[in-house]
PDB file of N, CA and C in Angstrom:
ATOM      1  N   UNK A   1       0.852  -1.176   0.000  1.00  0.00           N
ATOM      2  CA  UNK A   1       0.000   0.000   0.000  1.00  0.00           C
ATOM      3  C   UNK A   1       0.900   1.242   0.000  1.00  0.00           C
ATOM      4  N   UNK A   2       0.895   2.261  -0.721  1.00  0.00           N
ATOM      5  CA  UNK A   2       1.319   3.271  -1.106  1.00  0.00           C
ATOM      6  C   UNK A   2       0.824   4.468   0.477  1.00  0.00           C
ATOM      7  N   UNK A   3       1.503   4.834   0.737  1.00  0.00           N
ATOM      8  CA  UNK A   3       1.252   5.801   1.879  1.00  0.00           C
ATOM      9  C   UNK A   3       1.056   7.665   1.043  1.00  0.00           C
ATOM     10  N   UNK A   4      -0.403   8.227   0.972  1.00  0.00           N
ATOM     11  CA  UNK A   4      -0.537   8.788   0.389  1.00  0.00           C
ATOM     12  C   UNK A   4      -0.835  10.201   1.548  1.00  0.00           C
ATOM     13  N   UNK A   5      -0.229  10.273   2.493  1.00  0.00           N
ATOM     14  CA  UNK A   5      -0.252  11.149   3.726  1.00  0.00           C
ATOM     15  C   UNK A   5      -0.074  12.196   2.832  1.00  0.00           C
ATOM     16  N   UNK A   6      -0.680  13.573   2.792  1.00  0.00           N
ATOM     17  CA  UNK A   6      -0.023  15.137   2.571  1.00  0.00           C
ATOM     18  C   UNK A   6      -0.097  15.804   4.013  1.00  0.00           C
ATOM     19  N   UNK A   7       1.331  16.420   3.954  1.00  0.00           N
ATOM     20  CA  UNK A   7       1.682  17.351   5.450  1.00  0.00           C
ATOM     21  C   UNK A   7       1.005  18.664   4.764  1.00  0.00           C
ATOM     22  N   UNK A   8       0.995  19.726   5.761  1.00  0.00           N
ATOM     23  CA  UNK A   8       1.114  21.185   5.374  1.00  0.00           C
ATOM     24  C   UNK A   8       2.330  21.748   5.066  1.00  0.00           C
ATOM     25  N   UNK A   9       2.931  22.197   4.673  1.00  0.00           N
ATOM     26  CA  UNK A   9       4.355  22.910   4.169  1.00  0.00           C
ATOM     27  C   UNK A   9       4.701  23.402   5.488  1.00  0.00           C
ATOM     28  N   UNK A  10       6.123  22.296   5.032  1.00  0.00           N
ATOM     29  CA  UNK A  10       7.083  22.756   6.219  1.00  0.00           C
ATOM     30  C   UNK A  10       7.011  21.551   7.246  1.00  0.00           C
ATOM     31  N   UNK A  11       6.337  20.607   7.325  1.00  0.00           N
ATOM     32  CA  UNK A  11       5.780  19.531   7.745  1.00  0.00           C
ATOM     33  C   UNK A  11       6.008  17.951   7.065  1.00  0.00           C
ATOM     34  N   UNK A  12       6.697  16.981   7.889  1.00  0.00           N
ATOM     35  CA  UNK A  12       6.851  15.495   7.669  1.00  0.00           C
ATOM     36  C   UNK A  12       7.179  14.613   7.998  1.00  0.00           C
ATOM     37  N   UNK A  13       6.962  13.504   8.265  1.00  0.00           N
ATOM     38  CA  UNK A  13       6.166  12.622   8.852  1.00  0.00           C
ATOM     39  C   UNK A  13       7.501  12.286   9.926  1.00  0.00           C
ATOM     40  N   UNK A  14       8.866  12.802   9.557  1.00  0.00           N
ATOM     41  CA  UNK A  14       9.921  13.166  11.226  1.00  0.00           C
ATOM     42  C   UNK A  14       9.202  13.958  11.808  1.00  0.00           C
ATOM     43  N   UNK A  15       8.694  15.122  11.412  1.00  0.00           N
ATOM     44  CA  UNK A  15       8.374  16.099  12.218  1.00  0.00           C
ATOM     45  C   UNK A  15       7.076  15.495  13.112  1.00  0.00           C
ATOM     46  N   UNK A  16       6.234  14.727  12.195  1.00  0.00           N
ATOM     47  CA  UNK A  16       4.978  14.167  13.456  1.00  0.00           C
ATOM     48  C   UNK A  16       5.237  13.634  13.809  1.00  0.00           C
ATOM     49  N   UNK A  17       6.550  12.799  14.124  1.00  0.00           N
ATOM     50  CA  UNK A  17       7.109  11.673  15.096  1.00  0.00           C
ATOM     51  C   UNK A  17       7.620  12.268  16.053  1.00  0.00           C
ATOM     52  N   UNK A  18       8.604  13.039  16.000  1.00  0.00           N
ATOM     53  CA  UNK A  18       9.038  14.230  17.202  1.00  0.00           C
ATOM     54  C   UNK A  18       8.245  14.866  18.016  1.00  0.00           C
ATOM     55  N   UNK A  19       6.985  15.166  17.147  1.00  0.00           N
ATOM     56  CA  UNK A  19       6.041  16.006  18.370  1.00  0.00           C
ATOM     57  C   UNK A  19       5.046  15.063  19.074  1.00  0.00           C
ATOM     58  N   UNK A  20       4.990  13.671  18.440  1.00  0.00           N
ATOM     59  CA  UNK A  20       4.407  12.643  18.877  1.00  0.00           C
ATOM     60  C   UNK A  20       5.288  11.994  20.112  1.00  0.00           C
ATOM     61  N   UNK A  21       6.452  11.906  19.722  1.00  0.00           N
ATOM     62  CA  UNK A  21       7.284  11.666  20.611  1.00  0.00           C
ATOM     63  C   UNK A  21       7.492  12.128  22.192  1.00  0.00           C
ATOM     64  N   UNK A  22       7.632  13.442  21.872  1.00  0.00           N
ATOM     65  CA  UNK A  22       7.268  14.867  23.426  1.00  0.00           C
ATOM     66  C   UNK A  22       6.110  14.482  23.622  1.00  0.00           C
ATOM     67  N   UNK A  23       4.690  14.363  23.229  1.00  0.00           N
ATOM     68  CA  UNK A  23       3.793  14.543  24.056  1.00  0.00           C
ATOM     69  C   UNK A  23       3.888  12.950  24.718  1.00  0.00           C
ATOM     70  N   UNK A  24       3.777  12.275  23.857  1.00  0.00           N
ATOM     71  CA  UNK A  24       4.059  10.642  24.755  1.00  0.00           C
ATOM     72  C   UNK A  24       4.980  10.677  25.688  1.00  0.00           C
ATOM     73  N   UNK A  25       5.849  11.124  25.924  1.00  0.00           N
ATOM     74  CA  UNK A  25       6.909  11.426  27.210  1.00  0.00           C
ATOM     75  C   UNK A  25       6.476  12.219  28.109  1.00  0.00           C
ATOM     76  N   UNK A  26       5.084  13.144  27.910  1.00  0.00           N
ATOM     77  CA  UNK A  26       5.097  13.946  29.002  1.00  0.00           C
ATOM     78  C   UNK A  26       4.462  13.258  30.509  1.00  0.00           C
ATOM     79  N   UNK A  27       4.549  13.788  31.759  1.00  0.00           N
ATOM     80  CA  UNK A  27       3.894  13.296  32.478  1.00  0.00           C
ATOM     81  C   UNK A  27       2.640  14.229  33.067  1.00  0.00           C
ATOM     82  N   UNK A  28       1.626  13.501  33.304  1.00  0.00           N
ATOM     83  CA  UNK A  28       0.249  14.313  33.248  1.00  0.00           C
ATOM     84  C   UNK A  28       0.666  15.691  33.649  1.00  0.00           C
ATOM     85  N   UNK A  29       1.493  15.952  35.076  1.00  0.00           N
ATOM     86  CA  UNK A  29       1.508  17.243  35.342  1.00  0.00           C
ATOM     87  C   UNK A  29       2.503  18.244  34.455  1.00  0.00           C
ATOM     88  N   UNK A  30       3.181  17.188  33.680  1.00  0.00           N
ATOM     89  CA  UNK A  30       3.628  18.445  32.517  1.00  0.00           C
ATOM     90  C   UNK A  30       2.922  18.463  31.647  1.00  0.00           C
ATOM     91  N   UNK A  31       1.770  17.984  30.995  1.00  0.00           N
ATOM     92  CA  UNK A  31       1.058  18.215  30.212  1.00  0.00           C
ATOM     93  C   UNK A  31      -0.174  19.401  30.135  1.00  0.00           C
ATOM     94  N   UNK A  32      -0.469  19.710  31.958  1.00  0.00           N
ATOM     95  CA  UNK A  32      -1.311  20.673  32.523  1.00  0.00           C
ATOM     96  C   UNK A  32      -0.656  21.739  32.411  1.00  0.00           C
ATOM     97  N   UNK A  33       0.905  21.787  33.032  1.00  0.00           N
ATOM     98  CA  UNK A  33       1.544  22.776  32.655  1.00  0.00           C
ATOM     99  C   UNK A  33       1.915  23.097  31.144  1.00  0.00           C
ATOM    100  N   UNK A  34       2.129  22.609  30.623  1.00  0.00           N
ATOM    101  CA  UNK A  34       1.914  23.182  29.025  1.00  0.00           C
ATOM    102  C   UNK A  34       0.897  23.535  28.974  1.00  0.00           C
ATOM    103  N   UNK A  35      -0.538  23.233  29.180  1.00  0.00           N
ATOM    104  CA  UNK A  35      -1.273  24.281  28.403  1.00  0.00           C
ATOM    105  C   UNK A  35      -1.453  24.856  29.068  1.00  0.00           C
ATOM    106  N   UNK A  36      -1.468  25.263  30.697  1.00  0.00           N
ATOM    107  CA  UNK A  36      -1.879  26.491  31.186  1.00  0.00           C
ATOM    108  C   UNK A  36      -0.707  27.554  30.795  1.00  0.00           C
ATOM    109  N   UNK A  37       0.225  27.140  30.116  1.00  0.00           N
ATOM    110  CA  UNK A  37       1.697  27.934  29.906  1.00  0.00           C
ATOM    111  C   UNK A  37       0.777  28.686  28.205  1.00  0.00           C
ATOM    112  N   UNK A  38      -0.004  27.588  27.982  1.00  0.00           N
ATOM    113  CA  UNK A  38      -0.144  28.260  26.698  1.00  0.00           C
ATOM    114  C   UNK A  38      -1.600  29.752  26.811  1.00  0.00           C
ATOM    115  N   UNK A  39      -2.165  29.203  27.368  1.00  0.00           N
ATOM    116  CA  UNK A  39      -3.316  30.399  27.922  1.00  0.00           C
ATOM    117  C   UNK A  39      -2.696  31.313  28.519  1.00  0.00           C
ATOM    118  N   UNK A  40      -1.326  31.291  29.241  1.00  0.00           N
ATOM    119  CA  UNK A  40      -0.584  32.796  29.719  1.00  0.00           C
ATOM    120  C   UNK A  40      -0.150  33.239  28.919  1.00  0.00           C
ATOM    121  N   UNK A  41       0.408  32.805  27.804  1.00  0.00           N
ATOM    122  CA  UNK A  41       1.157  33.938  26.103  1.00  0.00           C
ATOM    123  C   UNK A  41       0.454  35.127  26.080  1.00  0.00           C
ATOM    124  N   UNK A  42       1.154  35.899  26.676  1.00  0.00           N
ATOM    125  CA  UNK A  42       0.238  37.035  25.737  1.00  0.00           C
ATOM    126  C   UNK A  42       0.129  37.317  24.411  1.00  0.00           C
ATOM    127  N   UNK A  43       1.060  36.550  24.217  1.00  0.00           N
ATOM    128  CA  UNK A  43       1.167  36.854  21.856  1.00  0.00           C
ATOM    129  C   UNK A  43       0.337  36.018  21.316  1.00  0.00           C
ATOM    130  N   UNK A  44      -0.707  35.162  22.141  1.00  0.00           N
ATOM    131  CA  UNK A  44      -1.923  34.394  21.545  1.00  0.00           C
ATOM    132  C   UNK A  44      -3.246  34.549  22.410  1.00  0.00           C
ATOM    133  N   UNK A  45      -4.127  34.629  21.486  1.00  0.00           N
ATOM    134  CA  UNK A  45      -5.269  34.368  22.125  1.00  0.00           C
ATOM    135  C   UNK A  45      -6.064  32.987  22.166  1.00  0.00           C
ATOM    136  N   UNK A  46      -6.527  32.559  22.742  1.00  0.00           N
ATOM    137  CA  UNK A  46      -7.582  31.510  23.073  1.00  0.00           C
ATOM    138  C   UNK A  46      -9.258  31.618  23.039  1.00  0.00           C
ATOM    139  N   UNK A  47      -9.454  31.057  22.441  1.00  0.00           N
ATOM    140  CA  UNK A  47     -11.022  31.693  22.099  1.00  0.00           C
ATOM    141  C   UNK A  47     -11.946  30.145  21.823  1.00  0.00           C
ATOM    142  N   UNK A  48     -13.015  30.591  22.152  1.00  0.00           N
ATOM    143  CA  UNK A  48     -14.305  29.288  21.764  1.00  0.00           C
ATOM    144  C   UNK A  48     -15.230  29.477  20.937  1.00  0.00           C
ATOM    145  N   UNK A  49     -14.948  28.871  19.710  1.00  0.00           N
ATOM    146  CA  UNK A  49     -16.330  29.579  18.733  1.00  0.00           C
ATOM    147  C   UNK A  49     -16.791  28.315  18.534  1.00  0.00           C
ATOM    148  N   UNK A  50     -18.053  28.717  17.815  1.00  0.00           N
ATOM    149  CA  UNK A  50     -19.020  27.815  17.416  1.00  0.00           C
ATOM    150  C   UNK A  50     -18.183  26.813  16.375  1.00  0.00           C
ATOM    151  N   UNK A  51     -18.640  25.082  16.646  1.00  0.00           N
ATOM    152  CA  UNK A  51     -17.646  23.786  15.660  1.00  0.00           C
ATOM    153  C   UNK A  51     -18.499  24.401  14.266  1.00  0.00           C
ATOM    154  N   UNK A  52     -19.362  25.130  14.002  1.00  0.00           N
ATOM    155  CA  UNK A  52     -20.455  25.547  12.530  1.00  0.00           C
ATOM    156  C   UNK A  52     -19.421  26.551  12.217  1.00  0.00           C
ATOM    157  N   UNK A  53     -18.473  27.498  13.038  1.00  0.00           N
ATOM    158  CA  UNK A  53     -17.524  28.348  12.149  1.00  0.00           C
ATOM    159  C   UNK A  53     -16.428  28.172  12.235  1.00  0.00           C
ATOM    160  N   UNK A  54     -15.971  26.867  12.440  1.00  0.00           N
ATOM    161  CA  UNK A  54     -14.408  26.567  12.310  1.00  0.00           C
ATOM    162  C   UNK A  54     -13.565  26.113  10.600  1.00  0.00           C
ATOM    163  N   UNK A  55     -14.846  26.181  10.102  1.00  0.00           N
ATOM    164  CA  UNK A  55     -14.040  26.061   8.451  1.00  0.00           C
ATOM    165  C   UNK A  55     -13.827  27.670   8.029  1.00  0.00           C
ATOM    166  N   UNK A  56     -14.689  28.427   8.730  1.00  0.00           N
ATOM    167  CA  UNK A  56     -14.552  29.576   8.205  1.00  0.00           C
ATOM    168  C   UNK A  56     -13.446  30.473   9.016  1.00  0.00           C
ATOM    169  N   UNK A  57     -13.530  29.784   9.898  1.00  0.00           N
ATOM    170  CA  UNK A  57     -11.960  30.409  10.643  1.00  0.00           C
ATOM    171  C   UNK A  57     -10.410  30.454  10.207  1.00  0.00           C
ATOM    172  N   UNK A  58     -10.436  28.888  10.102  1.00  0.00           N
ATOM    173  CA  UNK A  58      -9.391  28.216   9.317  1.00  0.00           C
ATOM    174  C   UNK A  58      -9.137  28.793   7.743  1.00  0.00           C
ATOM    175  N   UNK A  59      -9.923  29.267   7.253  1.00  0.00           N
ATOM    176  CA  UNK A  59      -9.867  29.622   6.090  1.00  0.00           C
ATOM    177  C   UNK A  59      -9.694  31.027   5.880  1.00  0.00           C
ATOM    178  N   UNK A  60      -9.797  32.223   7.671  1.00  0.00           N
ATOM    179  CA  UNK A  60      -9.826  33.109   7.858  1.00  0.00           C
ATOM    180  C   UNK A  60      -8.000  33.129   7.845  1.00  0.00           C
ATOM    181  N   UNK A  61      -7.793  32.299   8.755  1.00  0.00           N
ATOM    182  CA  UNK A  61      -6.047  31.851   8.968  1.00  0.00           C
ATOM    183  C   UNK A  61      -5.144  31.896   8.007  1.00  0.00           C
ATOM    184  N   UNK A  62      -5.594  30.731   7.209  1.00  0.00           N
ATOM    185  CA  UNK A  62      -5.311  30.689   6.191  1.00  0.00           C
ATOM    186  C   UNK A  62      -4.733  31.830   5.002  1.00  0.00           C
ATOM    187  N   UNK A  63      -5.223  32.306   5.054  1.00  0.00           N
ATOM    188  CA  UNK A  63      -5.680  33.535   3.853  1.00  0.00           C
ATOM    189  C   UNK A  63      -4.326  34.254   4.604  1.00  0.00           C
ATOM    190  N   UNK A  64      -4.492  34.595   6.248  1.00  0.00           N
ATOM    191  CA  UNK A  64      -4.096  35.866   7.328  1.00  0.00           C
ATOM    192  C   UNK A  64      -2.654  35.520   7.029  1.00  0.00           C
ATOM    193  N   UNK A  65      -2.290  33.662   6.860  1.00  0.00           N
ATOM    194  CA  UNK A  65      -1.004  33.361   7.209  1.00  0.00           C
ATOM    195  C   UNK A  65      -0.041  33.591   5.617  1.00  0.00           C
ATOM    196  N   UNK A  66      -1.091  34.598   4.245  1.00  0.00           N
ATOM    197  CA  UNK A  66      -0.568  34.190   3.414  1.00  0.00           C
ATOM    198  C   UNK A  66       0.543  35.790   2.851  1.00  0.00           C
TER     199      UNK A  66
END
């Protein structure tokens, strides 16, 4: 069987092993601490929108990241 995976640019299939790798190593309480580390960034926001506008978000991104 032909492995027909597409990454996003900049992205491959080392790279999802590595980050697969870290999170499988973490232990629960470093895993809490990562994300409460990630809700303190001030250079990101965190937000909850409706799962009905997440294509349109992504596609908001998208566009933002071009």
């Amino acid at each position: 069987m032909v492995n027909t995976t597409n990454f996003p640019p900049g992205w491959n299939e080392e790279r999802v092993q590595r980050i697969l790798s870290h999170y499988d190593s973490l232990s629960e309480d470093e895993e809490v601490a990562e994300d409460e580390a990630a809700f303190e960034d001030s250079t990101q926001t965190v937000m909850e929108i409706p799962n009905e506008l997440v294509p349109t978000v992504r596609a908001l991104l998208a566009d933002h990241a071009k």
